[in-house]
PDB file of N, CA and C in Angstrom:
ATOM      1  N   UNK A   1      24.503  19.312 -40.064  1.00  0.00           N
ATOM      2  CA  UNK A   1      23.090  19.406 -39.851  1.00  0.00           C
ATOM      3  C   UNK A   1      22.630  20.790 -40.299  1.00  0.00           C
ATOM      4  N   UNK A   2      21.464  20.861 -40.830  1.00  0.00           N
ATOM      5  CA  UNK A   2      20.962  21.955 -41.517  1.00  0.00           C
ATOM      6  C   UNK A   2      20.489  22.545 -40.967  1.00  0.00           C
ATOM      7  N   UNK A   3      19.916  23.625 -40.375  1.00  0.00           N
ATOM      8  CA  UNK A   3      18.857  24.393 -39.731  1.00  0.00           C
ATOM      9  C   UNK A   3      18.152  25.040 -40.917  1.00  0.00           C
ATOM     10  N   UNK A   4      16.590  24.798 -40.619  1.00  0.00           N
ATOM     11  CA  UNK A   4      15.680  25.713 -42.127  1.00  0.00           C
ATOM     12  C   UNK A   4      14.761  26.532 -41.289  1.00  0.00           C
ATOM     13  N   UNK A   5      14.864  27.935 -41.618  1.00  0.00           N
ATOM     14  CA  UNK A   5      14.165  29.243 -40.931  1.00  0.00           C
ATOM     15  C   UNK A   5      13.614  29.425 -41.880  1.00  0.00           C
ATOM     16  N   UNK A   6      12.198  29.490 -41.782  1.00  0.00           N
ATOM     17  CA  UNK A   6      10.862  30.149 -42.181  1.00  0.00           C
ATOM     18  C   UNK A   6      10.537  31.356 -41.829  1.00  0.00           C
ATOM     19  N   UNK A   7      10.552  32.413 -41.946  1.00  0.00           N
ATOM     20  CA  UNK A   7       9.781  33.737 -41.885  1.00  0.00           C
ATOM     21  C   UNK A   7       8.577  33.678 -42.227  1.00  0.00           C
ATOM     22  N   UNK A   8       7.509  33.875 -40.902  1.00  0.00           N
ATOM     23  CA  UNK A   8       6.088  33.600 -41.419  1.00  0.00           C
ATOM     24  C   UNK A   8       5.470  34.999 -40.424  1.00  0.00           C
ATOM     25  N   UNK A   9       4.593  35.418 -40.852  1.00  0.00           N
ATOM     26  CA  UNK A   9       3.892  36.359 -40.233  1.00  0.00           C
ATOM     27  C   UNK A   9       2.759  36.190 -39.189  1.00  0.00           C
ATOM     28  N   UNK A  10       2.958  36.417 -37.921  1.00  0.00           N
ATOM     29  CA  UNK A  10       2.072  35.904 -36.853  1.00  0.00           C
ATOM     30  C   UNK A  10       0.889  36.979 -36.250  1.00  0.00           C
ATOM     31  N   UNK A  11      -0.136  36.399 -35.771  1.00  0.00           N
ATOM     32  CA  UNK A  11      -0.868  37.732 -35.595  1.00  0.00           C
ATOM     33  C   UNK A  11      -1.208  38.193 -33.923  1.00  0.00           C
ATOM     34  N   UNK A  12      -0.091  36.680 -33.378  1.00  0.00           N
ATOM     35  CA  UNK A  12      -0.001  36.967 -31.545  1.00  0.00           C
ATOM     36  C   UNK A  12       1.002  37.263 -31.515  1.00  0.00           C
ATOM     37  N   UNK A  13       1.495  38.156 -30.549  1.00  0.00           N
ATOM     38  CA  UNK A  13       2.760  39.135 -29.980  1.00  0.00           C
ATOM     39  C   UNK A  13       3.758  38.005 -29.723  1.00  0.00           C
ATOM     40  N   UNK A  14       3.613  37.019 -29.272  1.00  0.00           N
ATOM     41  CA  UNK A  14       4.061  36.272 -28.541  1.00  0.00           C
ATOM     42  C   UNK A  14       5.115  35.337 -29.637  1.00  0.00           C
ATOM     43  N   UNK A  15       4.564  35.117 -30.873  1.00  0.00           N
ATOM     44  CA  UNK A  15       5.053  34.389 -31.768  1.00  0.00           C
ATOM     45  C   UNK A  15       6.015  35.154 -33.215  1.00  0.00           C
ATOM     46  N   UNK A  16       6.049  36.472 -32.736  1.00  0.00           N
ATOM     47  CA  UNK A  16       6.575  37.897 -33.421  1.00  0.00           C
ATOM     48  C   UNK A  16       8.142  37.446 -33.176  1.00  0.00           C
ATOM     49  N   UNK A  17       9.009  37.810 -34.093  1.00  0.00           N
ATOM     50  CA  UNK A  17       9.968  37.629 -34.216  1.00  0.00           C
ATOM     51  C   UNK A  17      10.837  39.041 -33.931  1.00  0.00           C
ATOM     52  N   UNK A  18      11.611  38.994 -33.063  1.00  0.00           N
ATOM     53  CA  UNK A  18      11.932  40.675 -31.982  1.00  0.00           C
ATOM     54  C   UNK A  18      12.982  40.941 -33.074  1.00  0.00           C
ATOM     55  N   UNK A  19      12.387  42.395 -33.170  1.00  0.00           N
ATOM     56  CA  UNK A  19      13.277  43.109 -34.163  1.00  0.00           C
ATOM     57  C   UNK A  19      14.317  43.813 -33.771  1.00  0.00           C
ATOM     58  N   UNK A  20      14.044  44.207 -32.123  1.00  0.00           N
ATOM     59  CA  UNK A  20      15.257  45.056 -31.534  1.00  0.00           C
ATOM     60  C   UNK A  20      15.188  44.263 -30.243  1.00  0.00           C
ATOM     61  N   UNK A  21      16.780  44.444 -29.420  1.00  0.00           N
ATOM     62  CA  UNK A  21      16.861  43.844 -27.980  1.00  0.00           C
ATOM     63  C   UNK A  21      15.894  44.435 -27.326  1.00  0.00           C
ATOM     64  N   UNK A  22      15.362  45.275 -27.221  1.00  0.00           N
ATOM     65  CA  UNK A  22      14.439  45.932 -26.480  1.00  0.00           C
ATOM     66  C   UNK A  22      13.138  44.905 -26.543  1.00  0.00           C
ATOM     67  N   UNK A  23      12.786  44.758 -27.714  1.00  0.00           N
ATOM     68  CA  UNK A  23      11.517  43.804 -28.097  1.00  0.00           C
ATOM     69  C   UNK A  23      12.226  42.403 -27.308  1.00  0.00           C
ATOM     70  N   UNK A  24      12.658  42.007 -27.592  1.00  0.00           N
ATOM     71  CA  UNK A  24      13.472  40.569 -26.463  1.00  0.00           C
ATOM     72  C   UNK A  24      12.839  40.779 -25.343  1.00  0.00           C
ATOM     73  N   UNK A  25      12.996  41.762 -24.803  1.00  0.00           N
ATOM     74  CA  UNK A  25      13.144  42.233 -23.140  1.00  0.00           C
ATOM     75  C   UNK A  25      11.777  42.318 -23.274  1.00  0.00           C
ATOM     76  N   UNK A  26      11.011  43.096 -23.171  1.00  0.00           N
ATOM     77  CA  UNK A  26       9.665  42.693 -23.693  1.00  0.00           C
ATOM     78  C   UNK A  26       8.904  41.719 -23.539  1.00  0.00           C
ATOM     79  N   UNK A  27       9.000  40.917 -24.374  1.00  0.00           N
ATOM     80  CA  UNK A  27       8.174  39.716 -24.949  1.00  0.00           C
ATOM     81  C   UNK A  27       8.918  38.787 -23.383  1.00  0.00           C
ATOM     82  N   UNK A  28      10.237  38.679 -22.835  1.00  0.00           N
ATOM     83  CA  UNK A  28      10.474  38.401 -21.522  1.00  0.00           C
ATOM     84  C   UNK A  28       9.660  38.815 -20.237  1.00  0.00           C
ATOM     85  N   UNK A  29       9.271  39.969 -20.395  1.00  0.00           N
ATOM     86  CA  UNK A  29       8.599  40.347 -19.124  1.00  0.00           C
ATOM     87  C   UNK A  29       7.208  39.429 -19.472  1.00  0.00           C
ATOM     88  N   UNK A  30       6.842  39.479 -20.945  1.00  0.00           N
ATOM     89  CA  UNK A  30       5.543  39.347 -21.079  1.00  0.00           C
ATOM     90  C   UNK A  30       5.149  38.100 -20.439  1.00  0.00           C
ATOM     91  N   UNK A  31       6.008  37.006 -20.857  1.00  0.00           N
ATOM     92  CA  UNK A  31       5.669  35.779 -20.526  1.00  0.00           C
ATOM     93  C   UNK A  31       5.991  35.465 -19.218  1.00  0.00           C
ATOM     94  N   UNK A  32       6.363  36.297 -18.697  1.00  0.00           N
ATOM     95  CA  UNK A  32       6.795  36.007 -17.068  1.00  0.00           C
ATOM     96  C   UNK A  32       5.683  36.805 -15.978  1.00  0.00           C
ATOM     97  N   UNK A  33       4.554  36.961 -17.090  1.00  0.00           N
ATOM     98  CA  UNK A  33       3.160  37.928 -16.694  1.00  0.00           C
ATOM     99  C   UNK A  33       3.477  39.226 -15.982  1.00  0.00           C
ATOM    100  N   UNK A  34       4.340  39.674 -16.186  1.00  0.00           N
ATOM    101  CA  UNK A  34       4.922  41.054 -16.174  1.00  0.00           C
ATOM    102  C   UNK A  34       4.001  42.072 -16.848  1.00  0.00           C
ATOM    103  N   UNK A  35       2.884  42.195 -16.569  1.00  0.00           N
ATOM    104  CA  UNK A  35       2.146  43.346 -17.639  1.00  0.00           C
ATOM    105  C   UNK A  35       2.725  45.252 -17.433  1.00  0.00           C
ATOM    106  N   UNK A  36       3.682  45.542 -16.298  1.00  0.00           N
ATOM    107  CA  UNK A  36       4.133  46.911 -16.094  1.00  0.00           C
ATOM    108  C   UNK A  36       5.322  47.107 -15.221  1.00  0.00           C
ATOM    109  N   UNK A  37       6.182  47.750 -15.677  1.00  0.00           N
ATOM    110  CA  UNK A  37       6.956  47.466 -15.375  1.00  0.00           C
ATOM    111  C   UNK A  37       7.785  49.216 -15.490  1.00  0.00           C
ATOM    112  N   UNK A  38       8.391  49.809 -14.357  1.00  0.00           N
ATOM    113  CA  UNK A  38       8.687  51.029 -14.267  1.00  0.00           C
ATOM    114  C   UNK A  38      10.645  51.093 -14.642  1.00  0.00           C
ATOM    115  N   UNK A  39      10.973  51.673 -15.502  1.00  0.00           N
ATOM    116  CA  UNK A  39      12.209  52.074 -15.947  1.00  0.00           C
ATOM    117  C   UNK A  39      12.635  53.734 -16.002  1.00  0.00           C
ATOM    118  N   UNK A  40      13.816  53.515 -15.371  1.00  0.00           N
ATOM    119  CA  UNK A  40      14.802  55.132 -15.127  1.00  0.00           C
ATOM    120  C   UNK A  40      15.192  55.467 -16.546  1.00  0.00           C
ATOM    121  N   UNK A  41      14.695  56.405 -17.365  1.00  0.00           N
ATOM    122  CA  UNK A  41      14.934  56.359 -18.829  1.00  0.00           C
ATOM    123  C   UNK A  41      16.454  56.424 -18.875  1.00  0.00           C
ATOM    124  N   UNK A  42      17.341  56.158 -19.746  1.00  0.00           N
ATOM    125  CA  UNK A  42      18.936  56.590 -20.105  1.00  0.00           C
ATOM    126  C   UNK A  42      19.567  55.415 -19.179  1.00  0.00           C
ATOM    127  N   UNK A  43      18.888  54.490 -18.338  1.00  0.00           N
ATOM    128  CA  UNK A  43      19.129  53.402 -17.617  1.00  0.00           C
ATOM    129  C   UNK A  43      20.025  52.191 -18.304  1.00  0.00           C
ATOM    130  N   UNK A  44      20.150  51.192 -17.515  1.00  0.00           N
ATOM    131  CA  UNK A  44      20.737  49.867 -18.307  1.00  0.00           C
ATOM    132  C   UNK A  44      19.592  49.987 -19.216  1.00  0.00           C
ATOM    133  N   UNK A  45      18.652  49.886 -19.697  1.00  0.00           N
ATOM    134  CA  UNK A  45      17.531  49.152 -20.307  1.00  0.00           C
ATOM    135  C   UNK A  45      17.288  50.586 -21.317  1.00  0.00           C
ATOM    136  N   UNK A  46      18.221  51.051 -21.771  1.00  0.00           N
ATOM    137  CA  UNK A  46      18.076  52.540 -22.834  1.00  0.00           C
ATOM    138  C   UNK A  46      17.587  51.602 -24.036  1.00  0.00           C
ATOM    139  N   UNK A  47      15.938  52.333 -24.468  1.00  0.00           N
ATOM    140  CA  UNK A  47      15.604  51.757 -25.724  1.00  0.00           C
ATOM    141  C   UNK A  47      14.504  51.067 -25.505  1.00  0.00           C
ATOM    142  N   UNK A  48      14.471  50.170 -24.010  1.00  0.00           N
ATOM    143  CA  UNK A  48      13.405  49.850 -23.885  1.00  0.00           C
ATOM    144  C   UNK A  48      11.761  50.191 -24.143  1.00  0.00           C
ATOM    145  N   UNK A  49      11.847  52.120 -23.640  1.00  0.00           N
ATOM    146  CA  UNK A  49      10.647  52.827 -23.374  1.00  0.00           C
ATOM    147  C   UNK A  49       9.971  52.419 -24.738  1.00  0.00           C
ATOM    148  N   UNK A  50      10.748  52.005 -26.075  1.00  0.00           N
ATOM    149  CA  UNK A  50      10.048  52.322 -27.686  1.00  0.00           C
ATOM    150  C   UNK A  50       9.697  51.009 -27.840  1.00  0.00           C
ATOM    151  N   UNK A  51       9.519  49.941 -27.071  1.00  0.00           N
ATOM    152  CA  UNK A  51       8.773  48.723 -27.698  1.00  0.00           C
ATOM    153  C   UNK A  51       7.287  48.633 -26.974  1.00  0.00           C
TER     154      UNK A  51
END
């Protein structure tokens, strides 16, 4: 079975294709209506602060 990936350019956050794990984590809080969210920098979540 084939899988066919399209690369298309979206103009909602939501449909953005995560360029770093950090962006993952992210776009996770987002949809879980997470709008803020406080992190210990150098933490599990190092990298996060840049998305």
């Amino acid at each position: 079975m084939a899988i066919e990936t399209r690369a298309r350019e979206a103009t909602d956050r939501s449909e953005r294709t995560p360029q770093y794990g950090s962006d993952l984590i992210v776009d996770i809080l987002a949809r879980l209506g997470i709008e803020y969210a406080a992190f210990n920098p150098g933490a599990s979540f190092r990298g996060l602060h840049d998305s």
